[in-house]
Protein backbone atom coordinates (compact mmCIF):
# COMPACT_ATOMS: atom_id res chain seq x y z
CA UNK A 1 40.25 34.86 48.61
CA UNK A 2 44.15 35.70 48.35
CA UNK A 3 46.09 36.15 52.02
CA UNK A 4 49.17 38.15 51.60
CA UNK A 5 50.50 39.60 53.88
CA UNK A 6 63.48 47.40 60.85
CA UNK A 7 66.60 50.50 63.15
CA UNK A 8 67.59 53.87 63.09
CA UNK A 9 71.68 52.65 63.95
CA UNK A 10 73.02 53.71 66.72
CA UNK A 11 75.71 56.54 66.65
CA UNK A 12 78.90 56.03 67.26
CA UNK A 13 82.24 58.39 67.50
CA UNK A 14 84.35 58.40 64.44
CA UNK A 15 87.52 56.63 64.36
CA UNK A 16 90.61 58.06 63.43
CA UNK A 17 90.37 56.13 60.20
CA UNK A 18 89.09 57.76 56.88
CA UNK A 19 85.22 58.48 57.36
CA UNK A 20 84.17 58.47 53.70
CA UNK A 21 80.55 58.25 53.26
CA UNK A 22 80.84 57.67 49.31
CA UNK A 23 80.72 54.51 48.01
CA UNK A 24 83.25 53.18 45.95
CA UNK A 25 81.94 53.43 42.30
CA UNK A 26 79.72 56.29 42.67
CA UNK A 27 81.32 59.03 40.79
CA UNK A 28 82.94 60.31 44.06
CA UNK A 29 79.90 62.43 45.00
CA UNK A 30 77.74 61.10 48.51
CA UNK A 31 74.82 60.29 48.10
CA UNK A 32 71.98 61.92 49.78
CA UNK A 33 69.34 60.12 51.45
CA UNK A 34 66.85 62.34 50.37
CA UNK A 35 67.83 61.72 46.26
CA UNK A 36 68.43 58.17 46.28
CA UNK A 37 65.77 56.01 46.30
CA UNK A 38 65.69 53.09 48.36
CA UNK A 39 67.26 49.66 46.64
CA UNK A 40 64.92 46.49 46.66
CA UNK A 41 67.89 45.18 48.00
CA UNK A 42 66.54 46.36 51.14
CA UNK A 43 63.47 46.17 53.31
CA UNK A 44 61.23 49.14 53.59
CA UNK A 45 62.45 51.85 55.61
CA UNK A 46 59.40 51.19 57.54
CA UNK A 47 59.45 47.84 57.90
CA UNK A 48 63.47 48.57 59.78
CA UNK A 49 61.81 51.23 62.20
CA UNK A 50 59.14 48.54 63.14
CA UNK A 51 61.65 45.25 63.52
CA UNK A 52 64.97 47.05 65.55
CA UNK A 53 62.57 50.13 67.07
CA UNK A 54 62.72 48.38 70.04
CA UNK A 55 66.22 47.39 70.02
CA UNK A 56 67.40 51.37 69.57
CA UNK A 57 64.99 53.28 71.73
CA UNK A 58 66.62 56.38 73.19
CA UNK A 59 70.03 55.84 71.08
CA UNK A 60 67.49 56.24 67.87
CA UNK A 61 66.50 59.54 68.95
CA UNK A 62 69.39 60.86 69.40
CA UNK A 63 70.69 59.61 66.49
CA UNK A 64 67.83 61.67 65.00
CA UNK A 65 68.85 64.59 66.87
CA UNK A 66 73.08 64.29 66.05
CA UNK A 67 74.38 66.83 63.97
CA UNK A 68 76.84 66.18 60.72
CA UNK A 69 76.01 65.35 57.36
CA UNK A 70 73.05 63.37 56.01
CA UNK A 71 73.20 59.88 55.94
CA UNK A 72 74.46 58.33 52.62
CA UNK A 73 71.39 56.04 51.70
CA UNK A 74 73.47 54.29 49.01
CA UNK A 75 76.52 53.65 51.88
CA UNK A 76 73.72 52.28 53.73
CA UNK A 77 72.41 49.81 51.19
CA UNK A 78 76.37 49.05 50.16
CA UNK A 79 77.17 47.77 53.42
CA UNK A 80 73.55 45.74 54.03
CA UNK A 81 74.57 44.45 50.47
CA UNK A 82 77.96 43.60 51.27
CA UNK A 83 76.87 41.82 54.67
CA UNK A 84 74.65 39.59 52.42
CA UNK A 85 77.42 39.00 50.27
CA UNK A 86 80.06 37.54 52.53
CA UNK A 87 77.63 35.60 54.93
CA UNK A 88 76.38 33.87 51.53
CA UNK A 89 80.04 32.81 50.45
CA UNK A 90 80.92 29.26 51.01
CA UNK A 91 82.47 28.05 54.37
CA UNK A 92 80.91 31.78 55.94
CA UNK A 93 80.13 32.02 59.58
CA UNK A 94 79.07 35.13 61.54
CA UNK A 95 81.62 34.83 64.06
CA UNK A 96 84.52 34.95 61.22
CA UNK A 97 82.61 37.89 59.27
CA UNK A 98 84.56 41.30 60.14
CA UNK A 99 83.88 44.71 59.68
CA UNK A 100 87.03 45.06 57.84
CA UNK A 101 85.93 42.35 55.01
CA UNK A 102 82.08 44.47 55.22
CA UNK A 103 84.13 47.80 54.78
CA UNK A 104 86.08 46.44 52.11
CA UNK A 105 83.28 44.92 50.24
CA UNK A 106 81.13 47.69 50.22
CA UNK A 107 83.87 50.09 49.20
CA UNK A 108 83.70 52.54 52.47
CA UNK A 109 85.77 53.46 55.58
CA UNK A 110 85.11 51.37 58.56
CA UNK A 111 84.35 54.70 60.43
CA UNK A 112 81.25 55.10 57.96
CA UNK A 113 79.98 51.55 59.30
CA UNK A 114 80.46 52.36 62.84
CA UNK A 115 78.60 55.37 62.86
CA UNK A 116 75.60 53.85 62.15
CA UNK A 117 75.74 50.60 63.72
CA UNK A 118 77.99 49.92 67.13
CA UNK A 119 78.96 46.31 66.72
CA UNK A 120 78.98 43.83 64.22
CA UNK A 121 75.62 41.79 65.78
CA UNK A 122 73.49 45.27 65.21
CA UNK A 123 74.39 45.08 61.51
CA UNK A 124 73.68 41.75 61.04
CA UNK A 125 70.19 42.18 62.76
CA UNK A 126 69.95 44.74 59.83
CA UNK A 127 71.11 42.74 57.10
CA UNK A 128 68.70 39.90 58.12
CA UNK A 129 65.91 42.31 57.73
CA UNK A 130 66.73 43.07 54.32
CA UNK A 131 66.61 39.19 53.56
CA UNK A 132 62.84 39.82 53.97
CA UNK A 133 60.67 38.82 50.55
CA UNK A 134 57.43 38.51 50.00
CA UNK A 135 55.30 36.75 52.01
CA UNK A 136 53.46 33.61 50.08
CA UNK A 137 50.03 34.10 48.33
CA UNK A 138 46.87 31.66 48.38
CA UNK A 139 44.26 31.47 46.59
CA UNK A 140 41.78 29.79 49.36
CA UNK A 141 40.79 27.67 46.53
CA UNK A 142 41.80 23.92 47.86
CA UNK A 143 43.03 23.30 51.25
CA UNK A 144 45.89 21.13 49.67
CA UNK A 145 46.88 23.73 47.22
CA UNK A 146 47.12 26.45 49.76
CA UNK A 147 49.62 24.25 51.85
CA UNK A 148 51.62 23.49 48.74
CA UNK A 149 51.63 27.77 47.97
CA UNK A 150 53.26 28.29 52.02
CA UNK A 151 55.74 25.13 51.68
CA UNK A 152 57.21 25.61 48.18
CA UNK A 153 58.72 28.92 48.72
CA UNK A 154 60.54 26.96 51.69
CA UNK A 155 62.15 24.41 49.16
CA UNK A 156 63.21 26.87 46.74
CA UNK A 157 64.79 28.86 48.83
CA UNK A 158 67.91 26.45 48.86
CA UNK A 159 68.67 27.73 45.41
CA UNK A 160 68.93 31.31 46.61
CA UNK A 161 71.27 33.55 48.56
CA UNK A 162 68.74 33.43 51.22
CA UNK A 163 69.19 29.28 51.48
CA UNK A 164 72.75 29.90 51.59
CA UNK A 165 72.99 32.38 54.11
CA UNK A 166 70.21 30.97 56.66
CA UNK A 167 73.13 27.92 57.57
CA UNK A 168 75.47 30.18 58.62
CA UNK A 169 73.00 31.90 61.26
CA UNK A 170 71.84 28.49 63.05
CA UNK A 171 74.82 28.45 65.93
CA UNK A 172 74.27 31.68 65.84
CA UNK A 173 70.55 31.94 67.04
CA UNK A 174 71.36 28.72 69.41
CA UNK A 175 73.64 30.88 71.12
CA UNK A 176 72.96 34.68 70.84
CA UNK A 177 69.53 35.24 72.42
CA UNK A 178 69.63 38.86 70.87
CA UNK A 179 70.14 36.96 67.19
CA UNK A 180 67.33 34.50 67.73
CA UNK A 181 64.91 37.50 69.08
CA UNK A 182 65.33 38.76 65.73
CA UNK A 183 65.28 36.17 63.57
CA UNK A 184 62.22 34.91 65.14
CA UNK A 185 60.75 38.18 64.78
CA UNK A 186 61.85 38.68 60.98
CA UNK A 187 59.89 34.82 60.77
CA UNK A 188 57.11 35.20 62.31
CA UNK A 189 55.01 36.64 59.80
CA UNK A 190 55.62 33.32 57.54
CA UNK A 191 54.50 31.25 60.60
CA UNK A 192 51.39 33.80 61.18
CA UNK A 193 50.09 33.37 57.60
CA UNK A 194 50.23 29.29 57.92
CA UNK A 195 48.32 30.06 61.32
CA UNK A 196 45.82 31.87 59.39
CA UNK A 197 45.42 30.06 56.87
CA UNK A 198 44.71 26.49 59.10
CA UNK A 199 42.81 28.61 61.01
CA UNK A 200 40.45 29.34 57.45
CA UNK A 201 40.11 25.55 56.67
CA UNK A 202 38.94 24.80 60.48
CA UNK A 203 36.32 27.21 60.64
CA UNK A 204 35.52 25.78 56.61
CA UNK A 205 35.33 22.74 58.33
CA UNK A 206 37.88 21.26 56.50
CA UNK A 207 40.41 20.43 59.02
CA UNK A 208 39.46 18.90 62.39
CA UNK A 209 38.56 21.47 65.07
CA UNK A 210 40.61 20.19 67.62
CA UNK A 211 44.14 20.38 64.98
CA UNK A 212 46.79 21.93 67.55
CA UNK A 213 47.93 24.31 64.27
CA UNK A 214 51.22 25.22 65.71
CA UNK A 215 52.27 21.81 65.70
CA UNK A 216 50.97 21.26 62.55
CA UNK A 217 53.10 23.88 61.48
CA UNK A 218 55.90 22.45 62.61
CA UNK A 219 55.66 19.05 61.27
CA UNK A 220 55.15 20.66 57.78
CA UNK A 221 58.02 23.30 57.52
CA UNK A 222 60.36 21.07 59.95
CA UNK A 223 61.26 18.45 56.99
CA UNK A 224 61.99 20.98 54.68
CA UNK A 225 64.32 22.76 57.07
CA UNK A 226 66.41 20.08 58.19
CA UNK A 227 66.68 18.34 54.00
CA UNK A 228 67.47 22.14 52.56
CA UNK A 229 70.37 22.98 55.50
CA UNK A 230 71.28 19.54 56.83
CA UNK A 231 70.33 17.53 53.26
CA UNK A 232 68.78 15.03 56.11
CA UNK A 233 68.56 12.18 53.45
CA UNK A 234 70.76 12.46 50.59
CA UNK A 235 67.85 10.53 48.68
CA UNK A 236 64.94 13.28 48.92
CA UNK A 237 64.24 14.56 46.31
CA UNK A 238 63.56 18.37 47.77
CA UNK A 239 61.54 19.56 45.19
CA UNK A 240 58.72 16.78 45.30
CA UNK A 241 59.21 17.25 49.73
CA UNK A 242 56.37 19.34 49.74
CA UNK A 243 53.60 17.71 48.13
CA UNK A 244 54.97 14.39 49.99
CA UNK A 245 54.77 16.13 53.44
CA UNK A 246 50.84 17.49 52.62
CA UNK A 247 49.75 14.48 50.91
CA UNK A 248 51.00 12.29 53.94
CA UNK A 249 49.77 14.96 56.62
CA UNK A 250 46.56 15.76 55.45
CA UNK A 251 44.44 12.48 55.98
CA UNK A 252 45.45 13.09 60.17
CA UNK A 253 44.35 16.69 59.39
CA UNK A 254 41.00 16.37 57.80
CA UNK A 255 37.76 17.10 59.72
């Protein structure tokens, strides 16, 4: 058995600056949302409705109902890219990122970012969205090698743009409860599929009835947090961290 397993911006008054919806590098044309397709730079379209509907509500609609040109689906995925970009640079915090560097980066007029997003948090809510991969897949084969298929992803994620961006947005989810709504919410499918899959090797009668799985969860993926951001112990060796945390967990775990 394999287990595998979003914000219409709100609008905002143009600025007296330059509102260029083309993207530097484009030809000079904009881009229509309806020709370009969407980058897999991005999360679905669907998957932004779901995540930030909730966050845009009435301001979505009429965003919907605002007249003016189409939205520039390449702009979009420019600026989403160029968020990624800068928050992924060494020494980057979220509090020093600017919406002058973001317009810059992404090669269009600041007005163009503020007319679909009011503030720099609401972008960044979007950008972490697009950070979004696949969730894991497990076989249901082994009990031990489905724990090894959720935690791995988790260790190689330091060598990715993901690892280095997710340091920067720590203080920031300590702090912002609007930040940590959404990250939590962009995690929580990752902590639903460990769920499910404990869940699987309890009713198997693998793993003792009475495991409290959310802890469990924690003690697994808590390790490999703190040695991939914090490099806890400068002697771990991160790659082997997740066989070491299963092989030493599982013997409590076992029904």
């Amino acid at each position: 058995m394999t287990i595998s397993a979003g914000i219409s911006p709100v609008d905002r008054p143009a600025s007296p600056e330059t509102d260029d919806e083309t993207v530097a590098g484009s030809g000079g044309a904009p881009a229509s949302a309806s020709s370009v397709p969407a980058s897999s730079v991005l999360a679905s379209p669907a998957d932004l409705d779901v995540i930030l509907a909730d966050e845009t509500g009435a301001d979505a609609e009429a965003d919907r109902r605002a007249p003016g040109r189409p939205r520039s689906a390449r702009a979009d995925e420019a600026i989403v890219e160029a968020v990624l970009d800068l928050l992924a640079e060494e020494g980057a915090t979220i509090e020093a990122l600017s919406m002058e560097a973001v317009a810059n980066r992404a090669g269009v007029g600041k007005a163009t970012i503020y007319r679909r997003w009011p503030n720099k948090e609401a972008l960044v809510v979007v950008a972490l969205a697009a950070l979004k991969g696949p969730l894991p897949e497990v076989a249901g084969e082994s009990l031990r090698g489905d724990l090894l298929a959720l935690l791995r992803p988790i260790a190689a994620a330091q060598a990715t743009r993901v690892g280095r961006i997710v340091p920067c947005l720590i203080p920031e989810v300590k702090r912002n409860p609007e930040m940590a709504a959404s990250y939590h919410r962009l995690t929580e499918p990752r902590r639903q599929l460990m769920r499910d899959v404990l869940h699987r090797w309890i009713a198997a009668g693998e793993l003792r009835a009475d495991l409290d799985v959310d802890a469990t969860c924690a003690m697994m993926v808590g390790p490999l947090v703190a040695q991939s951001i914090m490099v806890y112990h400068p002697s771990v060796d991160l790659t082997k961290l997740p066989e070491q945390i299963v092989d030493a967990m599982l013997p409590g775990m076992r029904a």
